[in-house]
C-alpha atoms as a PDB file:
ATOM      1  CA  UNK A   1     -27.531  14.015 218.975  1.00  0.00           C
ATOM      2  CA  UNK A   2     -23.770  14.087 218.477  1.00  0.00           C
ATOM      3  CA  UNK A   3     -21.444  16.954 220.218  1.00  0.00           C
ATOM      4  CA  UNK A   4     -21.382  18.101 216.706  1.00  0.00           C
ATOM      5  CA  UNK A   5     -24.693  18.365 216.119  1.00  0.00           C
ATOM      6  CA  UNK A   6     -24.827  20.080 219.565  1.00  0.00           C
ATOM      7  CA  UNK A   7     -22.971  22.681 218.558  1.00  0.00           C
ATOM      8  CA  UNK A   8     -24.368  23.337 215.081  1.00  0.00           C
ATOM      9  CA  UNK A   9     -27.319  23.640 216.682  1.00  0.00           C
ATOM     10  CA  UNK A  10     -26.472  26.520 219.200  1.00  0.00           C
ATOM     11  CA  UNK A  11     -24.205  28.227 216.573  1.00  0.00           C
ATOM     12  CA  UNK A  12     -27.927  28.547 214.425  1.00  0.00           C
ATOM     13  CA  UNK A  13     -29.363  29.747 216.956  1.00  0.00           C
ATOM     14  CA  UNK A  14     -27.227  32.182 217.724  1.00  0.00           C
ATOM     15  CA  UNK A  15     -26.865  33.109 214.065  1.00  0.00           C
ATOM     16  CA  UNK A  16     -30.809  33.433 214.354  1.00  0.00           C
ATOM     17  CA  UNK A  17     -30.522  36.041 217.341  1.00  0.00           C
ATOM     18  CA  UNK A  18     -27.311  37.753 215.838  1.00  0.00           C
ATOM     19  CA  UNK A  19     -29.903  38.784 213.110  1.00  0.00           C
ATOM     20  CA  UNK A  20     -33.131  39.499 214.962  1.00  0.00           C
ATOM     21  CA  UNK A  21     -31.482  41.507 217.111  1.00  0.00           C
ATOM     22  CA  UNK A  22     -29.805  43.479 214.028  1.00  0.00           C
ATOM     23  CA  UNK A  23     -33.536  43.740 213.107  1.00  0.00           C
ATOM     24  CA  UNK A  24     -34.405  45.258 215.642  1.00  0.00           C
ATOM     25  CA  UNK A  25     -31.263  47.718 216.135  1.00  0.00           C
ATOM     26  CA  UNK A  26     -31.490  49.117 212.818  1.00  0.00           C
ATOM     27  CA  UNK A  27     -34.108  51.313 214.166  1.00  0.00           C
ATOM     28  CA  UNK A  28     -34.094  54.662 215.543  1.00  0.00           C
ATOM     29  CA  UNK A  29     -34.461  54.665 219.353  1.00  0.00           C
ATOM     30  CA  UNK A  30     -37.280  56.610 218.996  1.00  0.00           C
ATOM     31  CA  UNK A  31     -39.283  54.284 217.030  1.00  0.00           C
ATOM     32  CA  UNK A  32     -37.829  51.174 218.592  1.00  0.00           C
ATOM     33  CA  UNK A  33     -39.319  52.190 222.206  1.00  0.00           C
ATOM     34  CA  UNK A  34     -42.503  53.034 220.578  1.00  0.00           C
ATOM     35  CA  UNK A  35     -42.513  49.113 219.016  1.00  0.00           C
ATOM     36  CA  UNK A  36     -43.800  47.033 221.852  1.00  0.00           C
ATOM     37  CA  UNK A  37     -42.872  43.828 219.161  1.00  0.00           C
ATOM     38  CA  UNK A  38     -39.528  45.292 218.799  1.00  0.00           C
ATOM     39  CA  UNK A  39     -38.719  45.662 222.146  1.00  0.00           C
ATOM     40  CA  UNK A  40     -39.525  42.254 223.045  1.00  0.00           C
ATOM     41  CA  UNK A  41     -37.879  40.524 219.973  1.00  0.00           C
ATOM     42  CA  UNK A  42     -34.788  42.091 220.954  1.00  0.00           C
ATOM     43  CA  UNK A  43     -35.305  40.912 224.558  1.00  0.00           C
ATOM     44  CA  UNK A  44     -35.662  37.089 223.182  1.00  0.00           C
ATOM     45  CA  UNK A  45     -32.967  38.020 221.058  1.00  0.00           C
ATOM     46  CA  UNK A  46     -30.635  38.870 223.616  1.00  0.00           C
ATOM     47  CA  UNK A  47     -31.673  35.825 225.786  1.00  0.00           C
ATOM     48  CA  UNK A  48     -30.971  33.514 223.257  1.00  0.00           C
ATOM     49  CA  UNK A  49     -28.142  34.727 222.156  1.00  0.00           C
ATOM     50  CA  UNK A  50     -26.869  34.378 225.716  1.00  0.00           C
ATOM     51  CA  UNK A  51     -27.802  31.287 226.385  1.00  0.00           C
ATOM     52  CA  UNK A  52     -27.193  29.584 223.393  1.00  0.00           C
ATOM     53  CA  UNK A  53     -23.466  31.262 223.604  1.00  0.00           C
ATOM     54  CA  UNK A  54     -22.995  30.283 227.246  1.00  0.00           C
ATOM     55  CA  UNK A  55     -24.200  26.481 226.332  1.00  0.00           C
ATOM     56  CA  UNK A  56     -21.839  26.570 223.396  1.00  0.00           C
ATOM     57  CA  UNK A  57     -19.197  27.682 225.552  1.00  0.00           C
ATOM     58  CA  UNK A  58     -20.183  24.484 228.223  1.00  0.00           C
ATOM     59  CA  UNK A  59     -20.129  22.289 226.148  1.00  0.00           C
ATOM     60  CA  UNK A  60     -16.409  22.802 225.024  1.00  0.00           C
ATOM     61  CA  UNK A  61     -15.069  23.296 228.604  1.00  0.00           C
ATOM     62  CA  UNK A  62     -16.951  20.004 229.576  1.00  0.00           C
ATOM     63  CA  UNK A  63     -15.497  17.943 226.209  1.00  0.00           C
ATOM     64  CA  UNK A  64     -12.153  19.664 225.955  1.00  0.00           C
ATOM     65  CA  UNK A  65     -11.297  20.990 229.283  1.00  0.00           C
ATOM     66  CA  UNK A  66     -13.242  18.582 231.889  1.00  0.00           C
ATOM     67  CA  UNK A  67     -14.250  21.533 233.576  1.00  0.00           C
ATOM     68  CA  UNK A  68     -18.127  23.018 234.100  1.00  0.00           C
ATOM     69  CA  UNK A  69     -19.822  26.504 235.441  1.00  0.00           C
ATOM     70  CA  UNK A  70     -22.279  27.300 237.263  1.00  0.00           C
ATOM     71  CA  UNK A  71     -23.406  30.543 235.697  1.00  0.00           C
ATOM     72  CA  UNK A  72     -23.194  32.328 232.303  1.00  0.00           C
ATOM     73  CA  UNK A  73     -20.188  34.666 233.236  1.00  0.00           C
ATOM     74  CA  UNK A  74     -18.568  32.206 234.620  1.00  0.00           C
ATOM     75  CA  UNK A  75     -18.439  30.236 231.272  1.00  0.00           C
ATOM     76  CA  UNK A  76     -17.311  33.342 229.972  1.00  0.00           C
ATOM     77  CA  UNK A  77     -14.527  33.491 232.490  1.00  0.00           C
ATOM     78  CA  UNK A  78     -13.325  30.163 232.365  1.00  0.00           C
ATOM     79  CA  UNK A  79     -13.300  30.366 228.401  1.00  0.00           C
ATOM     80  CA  UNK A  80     -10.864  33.130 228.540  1.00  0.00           C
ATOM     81  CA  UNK A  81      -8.798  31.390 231.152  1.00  0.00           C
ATOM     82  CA  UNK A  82      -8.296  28.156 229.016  1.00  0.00           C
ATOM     83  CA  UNK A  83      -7.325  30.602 225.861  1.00  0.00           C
ATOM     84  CA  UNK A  84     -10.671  29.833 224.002  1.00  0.00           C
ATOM     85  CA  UNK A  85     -11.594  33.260 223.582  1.00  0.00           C
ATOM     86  CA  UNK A  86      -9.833  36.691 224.210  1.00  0.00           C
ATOM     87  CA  UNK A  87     -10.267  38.420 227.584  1.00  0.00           C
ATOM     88  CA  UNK A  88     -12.112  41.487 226.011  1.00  0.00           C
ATOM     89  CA  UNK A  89     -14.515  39.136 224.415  1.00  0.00           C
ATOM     90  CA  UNK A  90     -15.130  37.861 227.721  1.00  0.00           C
ATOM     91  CA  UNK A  91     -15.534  40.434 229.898  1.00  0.00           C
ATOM     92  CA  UNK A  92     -18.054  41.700 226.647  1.00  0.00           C
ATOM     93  CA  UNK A  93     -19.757  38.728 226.705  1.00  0.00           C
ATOM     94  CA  UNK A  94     -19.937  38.952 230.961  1.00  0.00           C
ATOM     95  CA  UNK A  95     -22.267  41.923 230.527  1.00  0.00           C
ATOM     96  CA  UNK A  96     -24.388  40.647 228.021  1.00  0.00           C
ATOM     97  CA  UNK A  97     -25.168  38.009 230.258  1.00  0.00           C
ATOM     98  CA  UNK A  98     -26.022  40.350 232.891  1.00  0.00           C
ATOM     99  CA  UNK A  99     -28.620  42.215 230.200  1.00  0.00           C
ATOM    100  CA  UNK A 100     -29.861  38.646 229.745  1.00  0.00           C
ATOM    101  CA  UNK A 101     -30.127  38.553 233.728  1.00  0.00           C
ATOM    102  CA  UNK A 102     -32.068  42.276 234.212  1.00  0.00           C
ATOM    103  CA  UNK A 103     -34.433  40.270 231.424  1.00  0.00           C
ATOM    104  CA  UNK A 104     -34.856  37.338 233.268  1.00  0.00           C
ATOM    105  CA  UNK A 105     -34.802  38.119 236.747  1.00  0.00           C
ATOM    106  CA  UNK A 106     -36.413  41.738 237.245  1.00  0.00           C
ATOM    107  CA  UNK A 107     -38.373  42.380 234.220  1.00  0.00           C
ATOM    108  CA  UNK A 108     -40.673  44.975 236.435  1.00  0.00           C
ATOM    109  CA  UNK A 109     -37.058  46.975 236.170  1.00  0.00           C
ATOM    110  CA  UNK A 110     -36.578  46.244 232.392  1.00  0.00           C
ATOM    111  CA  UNK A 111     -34.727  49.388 230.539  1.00  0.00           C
ATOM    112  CA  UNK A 112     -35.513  48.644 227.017  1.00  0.00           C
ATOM    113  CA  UNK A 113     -32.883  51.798 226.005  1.00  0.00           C
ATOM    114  CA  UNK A 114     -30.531  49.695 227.880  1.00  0.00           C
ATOM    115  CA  UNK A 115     -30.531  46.996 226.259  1.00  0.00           C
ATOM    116  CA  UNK A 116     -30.996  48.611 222.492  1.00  0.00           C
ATOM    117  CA  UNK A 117     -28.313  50.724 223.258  1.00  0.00           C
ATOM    118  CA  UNK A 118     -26.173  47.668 224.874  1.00  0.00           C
ATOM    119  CA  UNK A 119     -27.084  45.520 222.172  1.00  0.00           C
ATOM    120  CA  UNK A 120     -26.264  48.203 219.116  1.00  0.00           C
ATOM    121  CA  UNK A 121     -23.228  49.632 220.480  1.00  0.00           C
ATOM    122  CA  UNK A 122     -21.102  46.532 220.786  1.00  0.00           C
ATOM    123  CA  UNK A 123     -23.266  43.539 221.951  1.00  0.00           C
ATOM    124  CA  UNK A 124     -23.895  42.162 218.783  1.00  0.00           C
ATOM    125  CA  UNK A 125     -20.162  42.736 217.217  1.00  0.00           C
ATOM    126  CA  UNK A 126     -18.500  40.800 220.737  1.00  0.00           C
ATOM    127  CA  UNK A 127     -21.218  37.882 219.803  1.00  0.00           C
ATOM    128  CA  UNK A 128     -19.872  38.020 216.191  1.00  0.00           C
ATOM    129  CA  UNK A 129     -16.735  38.130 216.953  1.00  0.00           C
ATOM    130  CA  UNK A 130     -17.357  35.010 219.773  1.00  0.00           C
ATOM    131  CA  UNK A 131     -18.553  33.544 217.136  1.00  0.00           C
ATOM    132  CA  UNK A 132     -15.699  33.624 214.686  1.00  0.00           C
ATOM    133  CA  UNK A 133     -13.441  32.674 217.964  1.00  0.00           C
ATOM    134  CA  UNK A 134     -15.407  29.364 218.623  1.00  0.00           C
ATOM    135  CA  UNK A 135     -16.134  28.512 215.023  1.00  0.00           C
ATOM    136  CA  UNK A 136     -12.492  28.697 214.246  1.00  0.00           C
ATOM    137  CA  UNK A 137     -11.364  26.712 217.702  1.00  0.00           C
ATOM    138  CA  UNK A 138     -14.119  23.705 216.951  1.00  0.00           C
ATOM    139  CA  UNK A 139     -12.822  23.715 213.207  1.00  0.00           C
ATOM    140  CA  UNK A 140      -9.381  23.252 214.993  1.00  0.00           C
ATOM    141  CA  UNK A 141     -10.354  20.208 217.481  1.00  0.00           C
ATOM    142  CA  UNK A 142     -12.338  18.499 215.397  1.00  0.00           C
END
């Protein structure tokens, strides 16, 4: 597989979990938290989204910068410092990754609202807007 295949592939799949997790944010809260389905697509949703965004963002710090991470905010942090993306972006995209972390790493704790409401009220625009950011600087160095 190519870099450029690489990252067509994580910019579908983060496409994919832009619009699951719009799916599943179109509900009410009420009838979201009643949705044991919703609740977890939006959980996957937010994971992949994450990671896929965070692997995106490796793989251009490796190829263009010669640099790596060694967590998902970091990536985040290190893609603001080389000018790839904006700071608010990043520090956006910093606690989505730590949403994606609660999911991972202490899902006894999990607060679905949390994450619906993270998600809905500016989660998925900062990925969009990531998005646009990356599409625009790989159309750029390529």
């Amino acid at each position: 597989m190519t870099d450029k295949d690489v990252v067509q592939h994580l910019i579908q799949e983060i496409e994919e979990a832009i619009s699951e997790m719009e799916k599943c944010t179109s509900f009410d809260e009420d009838v979201f938290i009643k949705d044991r389905t919703l609740r977890f697509s939006l959980r996957y949703s937010v994971i992949q989204a994450v990671e896929s965004a965070a692997d995106l963002g490796l793989t251009i710090l490796e190829k263009k910068f010669n640099t790596t991470a060694k967590s998902y905010r970091e990536v985040f942090r290190k893609l603001v410092l080389s000018g790839v993306i904006p700071l608010n972006i990043g520090k956006s995209l910093e606690k989505m990754a730590s949403l994606r972390n609660m999911i991972v790493h202490r899902y006894w704790d999990i607060d679905d609202l949390l994450i619906y409401r993270g998600a809905k009220e500016g989660g998925i625009e900062t990925i969009k807007k990531y998005m646009e950011v990356i599409k625009e600087f790989v159309t750029k160095e390529v």
